[in-house]
C-alpha atoms as a PDB file:
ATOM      1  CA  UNK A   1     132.683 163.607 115.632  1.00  0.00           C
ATOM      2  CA  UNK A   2     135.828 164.809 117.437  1.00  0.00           C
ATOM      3  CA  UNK A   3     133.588 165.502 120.599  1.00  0.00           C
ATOM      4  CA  UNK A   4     131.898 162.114 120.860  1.00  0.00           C
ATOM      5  CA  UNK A   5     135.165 160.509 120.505  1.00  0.00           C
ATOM      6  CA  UNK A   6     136.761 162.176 123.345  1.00  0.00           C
ATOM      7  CA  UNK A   7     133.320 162.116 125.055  1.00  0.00           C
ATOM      8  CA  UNK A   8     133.800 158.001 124.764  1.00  0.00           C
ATOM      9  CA  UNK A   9     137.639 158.369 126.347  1.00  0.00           C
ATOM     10  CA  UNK A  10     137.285 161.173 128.860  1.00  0.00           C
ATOM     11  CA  UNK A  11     137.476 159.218 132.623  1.00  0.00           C
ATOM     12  CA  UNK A  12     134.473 161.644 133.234  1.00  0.00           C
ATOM     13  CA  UNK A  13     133.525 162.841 130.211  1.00  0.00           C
ATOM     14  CA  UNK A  14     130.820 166.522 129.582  1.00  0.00           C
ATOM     15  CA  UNK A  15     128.287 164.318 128.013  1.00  0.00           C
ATOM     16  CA  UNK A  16     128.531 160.858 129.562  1.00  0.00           C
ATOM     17  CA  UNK A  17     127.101 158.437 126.862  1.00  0.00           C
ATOM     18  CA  UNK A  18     125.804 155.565 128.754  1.00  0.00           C
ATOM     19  CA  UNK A  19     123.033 158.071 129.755  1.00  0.00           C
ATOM     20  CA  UNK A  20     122.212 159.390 126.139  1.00  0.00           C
ATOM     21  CA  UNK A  21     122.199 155.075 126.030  1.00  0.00           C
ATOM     22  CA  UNK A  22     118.886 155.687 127.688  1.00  0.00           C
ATOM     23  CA  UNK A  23     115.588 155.606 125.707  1.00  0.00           C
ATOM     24  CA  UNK A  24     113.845 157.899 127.355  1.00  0.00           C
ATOM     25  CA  UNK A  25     116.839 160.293 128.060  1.00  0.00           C
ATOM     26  CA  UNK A  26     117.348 160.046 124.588  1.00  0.00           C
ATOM     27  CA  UNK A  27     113.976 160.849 123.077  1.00  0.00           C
ATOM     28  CA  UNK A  28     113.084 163.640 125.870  1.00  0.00           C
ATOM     29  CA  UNK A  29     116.745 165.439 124.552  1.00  0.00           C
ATOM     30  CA  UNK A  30     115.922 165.310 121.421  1.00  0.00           C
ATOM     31  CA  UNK A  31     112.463 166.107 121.572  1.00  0.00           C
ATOM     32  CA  UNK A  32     113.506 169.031 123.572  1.00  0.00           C
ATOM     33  CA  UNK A  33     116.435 170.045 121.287  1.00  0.00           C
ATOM     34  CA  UNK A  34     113.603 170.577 118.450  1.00  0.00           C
ATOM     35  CA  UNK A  35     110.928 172.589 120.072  1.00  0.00           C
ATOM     36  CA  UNK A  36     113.184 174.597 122.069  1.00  0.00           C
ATOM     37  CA  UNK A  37     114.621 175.004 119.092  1.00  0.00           C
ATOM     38  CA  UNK A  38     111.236 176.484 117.081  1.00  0.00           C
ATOM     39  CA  UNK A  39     110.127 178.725 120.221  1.00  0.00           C
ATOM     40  CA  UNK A  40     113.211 180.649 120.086  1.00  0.00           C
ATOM     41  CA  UNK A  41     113.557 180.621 116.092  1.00  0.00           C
ATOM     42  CA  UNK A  42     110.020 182.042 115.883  1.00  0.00           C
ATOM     43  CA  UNK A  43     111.028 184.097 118.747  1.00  0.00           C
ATOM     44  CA  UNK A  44     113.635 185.850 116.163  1.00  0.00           C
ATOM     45  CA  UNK A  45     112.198 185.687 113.280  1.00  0.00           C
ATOM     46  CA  UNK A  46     108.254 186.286 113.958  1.00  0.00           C
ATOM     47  CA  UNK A  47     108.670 190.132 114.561  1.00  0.00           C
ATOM     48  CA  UNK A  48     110.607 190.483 111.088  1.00  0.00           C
ATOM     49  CA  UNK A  49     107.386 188.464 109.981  1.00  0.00           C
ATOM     50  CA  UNK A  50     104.966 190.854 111.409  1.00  0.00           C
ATOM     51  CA  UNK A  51     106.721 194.161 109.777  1.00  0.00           C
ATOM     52  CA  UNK A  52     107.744 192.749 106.586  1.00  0.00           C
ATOM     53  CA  UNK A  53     104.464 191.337 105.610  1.00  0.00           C
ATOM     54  CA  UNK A  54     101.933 192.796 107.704  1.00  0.00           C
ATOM     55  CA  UNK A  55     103.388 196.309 108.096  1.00  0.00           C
ATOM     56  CA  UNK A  56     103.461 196.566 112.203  1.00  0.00           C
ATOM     57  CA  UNK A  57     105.884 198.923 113.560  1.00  0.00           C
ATOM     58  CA  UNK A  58     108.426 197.484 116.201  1.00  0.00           C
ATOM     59  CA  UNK A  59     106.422 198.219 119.145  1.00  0.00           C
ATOM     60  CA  UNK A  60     103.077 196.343 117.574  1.00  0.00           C
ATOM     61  CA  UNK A  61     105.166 193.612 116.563  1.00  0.00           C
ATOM     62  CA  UNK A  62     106.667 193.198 120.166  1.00  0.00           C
ATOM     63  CA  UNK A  63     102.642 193.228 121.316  1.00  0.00           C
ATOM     64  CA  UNK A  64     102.028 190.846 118.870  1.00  0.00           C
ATOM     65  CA  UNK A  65     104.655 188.576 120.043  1.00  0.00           C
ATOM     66  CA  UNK A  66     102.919 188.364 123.252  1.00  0.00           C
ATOM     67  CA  UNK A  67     100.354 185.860 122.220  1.00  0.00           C
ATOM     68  CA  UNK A  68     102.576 183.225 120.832  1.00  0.00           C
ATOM     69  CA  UNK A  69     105.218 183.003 123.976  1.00  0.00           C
ATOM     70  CA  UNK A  70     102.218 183.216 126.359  1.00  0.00           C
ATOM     71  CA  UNK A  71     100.612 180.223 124.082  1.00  0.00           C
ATOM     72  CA  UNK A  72     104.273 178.378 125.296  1.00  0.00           C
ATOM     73  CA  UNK A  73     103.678 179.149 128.746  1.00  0.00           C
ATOM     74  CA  UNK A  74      99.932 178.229 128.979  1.00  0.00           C
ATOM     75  CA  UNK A  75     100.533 175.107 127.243  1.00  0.00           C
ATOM     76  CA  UNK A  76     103.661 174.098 129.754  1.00  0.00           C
ATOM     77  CA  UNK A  77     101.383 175.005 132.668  1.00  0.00           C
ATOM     78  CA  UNK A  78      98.616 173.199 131.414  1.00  0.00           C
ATOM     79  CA  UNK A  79     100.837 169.687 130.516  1.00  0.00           C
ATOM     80  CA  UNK A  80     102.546 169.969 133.878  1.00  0.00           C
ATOM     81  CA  UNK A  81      98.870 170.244 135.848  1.00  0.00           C
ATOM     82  CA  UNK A  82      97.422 167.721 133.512  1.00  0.00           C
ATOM     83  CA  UNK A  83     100.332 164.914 134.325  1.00  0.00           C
ATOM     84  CA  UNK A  84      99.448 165.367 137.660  1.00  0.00           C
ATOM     85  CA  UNK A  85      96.547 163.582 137.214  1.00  0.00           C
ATOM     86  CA  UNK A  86      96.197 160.986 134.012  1.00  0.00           C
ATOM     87  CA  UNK A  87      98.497 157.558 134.183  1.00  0.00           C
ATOM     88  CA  UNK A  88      99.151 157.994 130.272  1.00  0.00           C
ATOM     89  CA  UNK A  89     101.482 161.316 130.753  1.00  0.00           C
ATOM     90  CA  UNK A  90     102.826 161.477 127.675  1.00  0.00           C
ATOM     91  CA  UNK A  91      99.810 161.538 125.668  1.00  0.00           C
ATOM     92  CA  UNK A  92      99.471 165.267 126.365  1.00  0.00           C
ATOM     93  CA  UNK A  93     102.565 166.334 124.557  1.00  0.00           C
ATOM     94  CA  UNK A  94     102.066 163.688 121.748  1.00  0.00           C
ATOM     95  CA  UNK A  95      98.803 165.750 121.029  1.00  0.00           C
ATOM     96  CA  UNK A  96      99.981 168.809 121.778  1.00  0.00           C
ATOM     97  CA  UNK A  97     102.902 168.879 119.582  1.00  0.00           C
ATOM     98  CA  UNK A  98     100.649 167.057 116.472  1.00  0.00           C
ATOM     99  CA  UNK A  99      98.465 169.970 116.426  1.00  0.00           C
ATOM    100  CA  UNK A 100     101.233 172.271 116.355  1.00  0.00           C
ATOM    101  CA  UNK A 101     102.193 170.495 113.528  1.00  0.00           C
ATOM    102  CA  UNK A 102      99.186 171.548 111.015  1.00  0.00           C
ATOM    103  CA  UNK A 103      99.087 174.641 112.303  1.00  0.00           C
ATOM    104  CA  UNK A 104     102.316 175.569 111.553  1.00  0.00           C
ATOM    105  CA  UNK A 105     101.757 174.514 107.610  1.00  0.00           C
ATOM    106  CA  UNK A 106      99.056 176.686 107.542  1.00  0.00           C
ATOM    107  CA  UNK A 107     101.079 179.887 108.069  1.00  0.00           C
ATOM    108  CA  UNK A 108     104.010 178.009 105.676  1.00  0.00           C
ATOM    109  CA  UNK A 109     100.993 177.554 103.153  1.00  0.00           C
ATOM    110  CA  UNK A 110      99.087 180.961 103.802  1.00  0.00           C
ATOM    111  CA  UNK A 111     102.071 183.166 104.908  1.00  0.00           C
ATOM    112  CA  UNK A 112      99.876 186.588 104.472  1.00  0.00           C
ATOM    113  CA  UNK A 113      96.673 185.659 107.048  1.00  0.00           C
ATOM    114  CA  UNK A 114      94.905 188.353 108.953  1.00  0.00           C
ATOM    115  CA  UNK A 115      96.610 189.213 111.695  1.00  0.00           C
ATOM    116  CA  UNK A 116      93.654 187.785 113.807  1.00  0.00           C
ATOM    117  CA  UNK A 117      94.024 184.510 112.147  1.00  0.00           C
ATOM    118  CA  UNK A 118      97.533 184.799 112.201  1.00  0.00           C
ATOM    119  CA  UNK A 119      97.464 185.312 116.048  1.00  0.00           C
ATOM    120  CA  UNK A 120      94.984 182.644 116.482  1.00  0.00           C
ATOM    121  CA  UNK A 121      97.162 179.911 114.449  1.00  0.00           C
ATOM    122  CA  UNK A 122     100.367 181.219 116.482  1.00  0.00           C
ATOM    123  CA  UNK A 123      98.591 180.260 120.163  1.00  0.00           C
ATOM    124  CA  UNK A 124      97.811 176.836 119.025  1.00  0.00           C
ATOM    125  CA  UNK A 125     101.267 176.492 118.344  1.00  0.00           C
ATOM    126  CA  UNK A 126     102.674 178.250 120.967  1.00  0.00           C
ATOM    127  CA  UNK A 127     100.105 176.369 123.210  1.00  0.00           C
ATOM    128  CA  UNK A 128     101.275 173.078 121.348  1.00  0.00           C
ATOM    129  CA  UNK A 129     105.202 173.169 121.966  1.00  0.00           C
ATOM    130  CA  UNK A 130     104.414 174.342 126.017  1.00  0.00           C
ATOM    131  CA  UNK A 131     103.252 170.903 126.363  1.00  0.00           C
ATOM    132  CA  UNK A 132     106.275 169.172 125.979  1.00  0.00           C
ATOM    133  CA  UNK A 133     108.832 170.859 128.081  1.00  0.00           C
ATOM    134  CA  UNK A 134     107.446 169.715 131.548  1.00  0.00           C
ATOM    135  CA  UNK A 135     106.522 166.637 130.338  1.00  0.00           C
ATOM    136  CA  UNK A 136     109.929 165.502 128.905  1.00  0.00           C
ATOM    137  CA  UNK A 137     112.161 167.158 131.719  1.00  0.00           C
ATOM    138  CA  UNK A 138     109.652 164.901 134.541  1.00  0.00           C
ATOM    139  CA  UNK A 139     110.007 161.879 132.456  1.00  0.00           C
ATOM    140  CA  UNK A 140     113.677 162.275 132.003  1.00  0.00           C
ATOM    141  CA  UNK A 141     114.631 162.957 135.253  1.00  0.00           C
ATOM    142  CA  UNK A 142     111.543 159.755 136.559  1.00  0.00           C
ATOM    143  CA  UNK A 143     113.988 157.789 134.281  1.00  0.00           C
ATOM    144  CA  UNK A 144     117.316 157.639 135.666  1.00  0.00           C
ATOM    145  CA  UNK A 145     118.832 156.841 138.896  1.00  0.00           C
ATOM    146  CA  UNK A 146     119.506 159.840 142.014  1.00  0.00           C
ATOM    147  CA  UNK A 147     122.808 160.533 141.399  1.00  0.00           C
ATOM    148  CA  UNK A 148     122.431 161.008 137.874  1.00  0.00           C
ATOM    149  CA  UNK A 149     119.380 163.300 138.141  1.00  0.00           C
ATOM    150  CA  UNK A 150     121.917 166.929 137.860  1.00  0.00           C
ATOM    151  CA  UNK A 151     123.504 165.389 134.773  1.00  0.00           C
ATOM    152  CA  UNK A 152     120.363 164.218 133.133  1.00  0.00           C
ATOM    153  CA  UNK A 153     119.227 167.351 133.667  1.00  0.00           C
ATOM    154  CA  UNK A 154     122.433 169.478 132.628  1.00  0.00           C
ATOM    155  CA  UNK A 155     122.356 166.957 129.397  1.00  0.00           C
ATOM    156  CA  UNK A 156     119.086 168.422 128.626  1.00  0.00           C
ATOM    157  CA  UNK A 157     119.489 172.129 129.520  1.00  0.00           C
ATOM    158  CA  UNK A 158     122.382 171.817 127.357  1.00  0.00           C
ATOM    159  CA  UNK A 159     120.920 170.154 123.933  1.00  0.00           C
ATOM    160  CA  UNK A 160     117.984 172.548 124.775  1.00  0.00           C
ATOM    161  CA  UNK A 161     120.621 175.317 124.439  1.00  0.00           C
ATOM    162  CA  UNK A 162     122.114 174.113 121.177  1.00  0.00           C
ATOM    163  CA  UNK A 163     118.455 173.495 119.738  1.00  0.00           C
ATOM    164  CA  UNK A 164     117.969 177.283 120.154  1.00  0.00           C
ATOM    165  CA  UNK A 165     121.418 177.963 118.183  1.00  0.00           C
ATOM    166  CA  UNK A 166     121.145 175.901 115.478  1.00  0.00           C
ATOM    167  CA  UNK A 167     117.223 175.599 114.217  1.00  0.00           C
ATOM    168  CA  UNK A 168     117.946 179.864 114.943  1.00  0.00           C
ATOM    169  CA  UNK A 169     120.823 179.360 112.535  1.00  0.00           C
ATOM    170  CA  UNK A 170     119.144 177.039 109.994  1.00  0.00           C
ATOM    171  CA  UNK A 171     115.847 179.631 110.245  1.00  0.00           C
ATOM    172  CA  UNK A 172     117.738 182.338 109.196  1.00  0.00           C
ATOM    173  CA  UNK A 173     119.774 180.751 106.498  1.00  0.00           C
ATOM    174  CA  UNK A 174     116.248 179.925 104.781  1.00  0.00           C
ATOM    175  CA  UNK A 175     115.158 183.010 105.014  1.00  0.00           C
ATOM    176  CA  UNK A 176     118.129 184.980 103.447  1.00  0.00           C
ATOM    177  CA  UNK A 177     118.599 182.417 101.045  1.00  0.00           C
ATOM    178  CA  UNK A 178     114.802 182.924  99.885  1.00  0.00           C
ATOM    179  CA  UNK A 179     115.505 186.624 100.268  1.00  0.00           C
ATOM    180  CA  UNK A 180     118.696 186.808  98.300  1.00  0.00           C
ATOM    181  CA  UNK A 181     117.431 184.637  95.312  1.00  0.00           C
ATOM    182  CA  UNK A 182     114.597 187.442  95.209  1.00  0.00           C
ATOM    183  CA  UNK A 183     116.258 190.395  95.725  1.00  0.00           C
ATOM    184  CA  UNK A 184     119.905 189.855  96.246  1.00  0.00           C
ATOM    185  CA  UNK A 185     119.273 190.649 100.009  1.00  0.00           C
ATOM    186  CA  UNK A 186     122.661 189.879 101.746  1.00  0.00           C
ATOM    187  CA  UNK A 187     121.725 190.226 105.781  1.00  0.00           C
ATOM    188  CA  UNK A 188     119.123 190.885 108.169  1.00  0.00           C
ATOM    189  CA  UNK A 189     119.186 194.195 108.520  1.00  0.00           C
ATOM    190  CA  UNK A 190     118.192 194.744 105.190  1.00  0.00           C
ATOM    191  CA  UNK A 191     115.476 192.178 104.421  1.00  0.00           C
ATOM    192  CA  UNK A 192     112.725 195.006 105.822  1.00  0.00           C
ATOM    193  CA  UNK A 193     114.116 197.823 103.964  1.00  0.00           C
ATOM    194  CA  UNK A 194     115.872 196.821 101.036  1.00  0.00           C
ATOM    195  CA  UNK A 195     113.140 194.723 100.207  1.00  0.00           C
ATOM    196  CA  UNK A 196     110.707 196.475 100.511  1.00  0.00           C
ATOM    197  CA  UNK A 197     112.407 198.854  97.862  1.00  0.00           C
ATOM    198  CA  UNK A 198     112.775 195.522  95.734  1.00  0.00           C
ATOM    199  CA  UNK A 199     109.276 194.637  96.245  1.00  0.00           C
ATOM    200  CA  UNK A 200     110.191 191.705  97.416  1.00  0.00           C
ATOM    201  CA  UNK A 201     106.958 188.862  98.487  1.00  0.00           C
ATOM    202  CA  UNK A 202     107.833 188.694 102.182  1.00  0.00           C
ATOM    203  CA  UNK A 203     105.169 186.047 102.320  1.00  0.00           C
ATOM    204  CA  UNK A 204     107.101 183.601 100.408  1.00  0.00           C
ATOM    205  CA  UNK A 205     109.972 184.240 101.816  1.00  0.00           C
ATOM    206  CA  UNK A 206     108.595 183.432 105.227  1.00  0.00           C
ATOM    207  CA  UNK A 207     107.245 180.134 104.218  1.00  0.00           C
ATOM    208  CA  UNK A 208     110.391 178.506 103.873  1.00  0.00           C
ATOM    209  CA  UNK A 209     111.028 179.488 107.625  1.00  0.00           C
ATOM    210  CA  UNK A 210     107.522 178.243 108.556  1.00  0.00           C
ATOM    211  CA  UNK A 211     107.959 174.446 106.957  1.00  0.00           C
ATOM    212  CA  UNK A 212     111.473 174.035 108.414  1.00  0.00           C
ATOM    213  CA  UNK A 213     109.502 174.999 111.971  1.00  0.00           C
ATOM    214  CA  UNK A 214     106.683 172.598 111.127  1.00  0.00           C
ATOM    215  CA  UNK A 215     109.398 170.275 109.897  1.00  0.00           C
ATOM    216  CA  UNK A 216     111.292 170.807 113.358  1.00  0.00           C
ATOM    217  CA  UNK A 217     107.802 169.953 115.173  1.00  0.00           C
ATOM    218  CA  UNK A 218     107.129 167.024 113.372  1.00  0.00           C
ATOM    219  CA  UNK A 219     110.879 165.957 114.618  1.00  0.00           C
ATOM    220  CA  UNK A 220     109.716 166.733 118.334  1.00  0.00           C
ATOM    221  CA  UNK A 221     106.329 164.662 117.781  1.00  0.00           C
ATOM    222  CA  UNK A 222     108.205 162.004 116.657  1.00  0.00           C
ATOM    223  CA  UNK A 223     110.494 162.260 119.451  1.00  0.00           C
ATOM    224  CA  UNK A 224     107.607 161.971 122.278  1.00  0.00           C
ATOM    225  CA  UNK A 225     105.810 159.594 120.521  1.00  0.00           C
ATOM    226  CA  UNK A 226     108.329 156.575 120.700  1.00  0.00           C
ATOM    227  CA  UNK A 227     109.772 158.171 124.111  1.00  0.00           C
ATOM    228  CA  UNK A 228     109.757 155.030 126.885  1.00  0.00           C
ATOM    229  CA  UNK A 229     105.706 156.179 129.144  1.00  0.00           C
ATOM    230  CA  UNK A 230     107.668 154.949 132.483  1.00  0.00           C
ATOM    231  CA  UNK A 231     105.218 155.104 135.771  1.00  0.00           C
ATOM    232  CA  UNK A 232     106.205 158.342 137.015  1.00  0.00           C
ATOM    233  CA  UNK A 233     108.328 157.208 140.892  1.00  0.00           C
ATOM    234  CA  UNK A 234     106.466 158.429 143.839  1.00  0.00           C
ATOM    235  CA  UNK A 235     103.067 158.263 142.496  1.00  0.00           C
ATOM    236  CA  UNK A 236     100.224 155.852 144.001  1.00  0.00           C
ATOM    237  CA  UNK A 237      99.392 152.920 142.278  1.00  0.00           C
END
């Protein structure tokens, strides 16, 4: 509260509000702040995921890992190259994010899947956030005038940023709450071990973390989906 006070009396303030005033800067930030937010969440939290309940070493868990970050990039690749070519832009994340959605519940509902299915569920959503990183940065910086392109763009780098710390934060108090009501687990260095001594249900501890990320999604869907579809400047009519 402190910040966006002096924010509103700074002569140039960090954040300056008249462009968060901005629909589409607005809803592209936030939308951003979310997913950003789940990729790097899962990014932590996935390979304590795939030792604690599926019993990988490190090593395979790092391998496993592989699928659901290069679902991010293919899906970012593939939403950039697609809003290349359609008028209706933003249609692209809107789906891509709302099937990310469901598949997320499914590993919050079924925590213990095969790891083939498992992998398989974690590309769709990997491929399913991707989409809506080009998509909102383009339409944020289509919305706003020249010289305020390098702080609409700093604005979102930055919220990006702070959606990594905090859903990383709020992922990881879920899952040692879960753990400690369990087992008394006090840390994450000794959810694997000490809990495995406990014989502690890894897979219900993990679901909390998977319906706060499906949770997050669904706050990043909602985000693109009432986000301003301006006609992107530059582009033939």
């Amino acid at each position: 509260m402190l910040f966006a006070v002096r924010l509103t009396r700074a002569p140039e303030p960090f954040i300056p509000l008249s462009l968060l005033a901005n629909q589409v800067v607005r809803s592209g930030t936030i939308g951003c702040f979310f997913a950003v937010g789940v990729v790097v969440g899962m990014a932590v939290y996935l390979p304590i995921y795939f030792e604690a309940v599926l019993g990988f070493t490190a090593g395979q868990s790092g391998i496993a890992l592989i699928v659901f970050m290069g679902g991010t990039v293919a899906g970012a690749m593939l939403s950039g190259r697609i809003m290349m070519r359609v008028q209706h832009y933003k249609r692209t994340a809107v789906i891509g994010i709302a099937i990310s959605v469901p598949a997320t519940l499914v590993l919050a509902v079924w925590p213990t899947l095969p790891f083939l299915w498992a992998e398989v569920v974690l590309g769709i959503i990997g491929i399913g956030l991707g989409t809506i990183f080009p998509i909102a940065t383009t339409a944020l910086q289509n919305a706003v005038p020249p010289q305020q392109l390098g702080t609409a763009t700093a604005i979102l780098n930055f919220f990006r940023s702070l959606g990594g710390a905090f859903v990383v934060a709020g992922f990881g108090a879920i899952l040692l709450a879960s753990a400690a009501s369990h087992a008394g687990l006090a840390s994450v260095q000794t959810v694997i071990l000490a809990g495995m001594k406990a014989g502690l249900d890894f897979g219900h501890v993990f679901s909390g973390v998977f319906y706060a990320a499906a949770a997050a999604n669904l706050a990043a869907f909602f985000s693109m989906l009432v986000m301003e579809e301006l006609p992107l400047k530059g582009r033939p009519s």
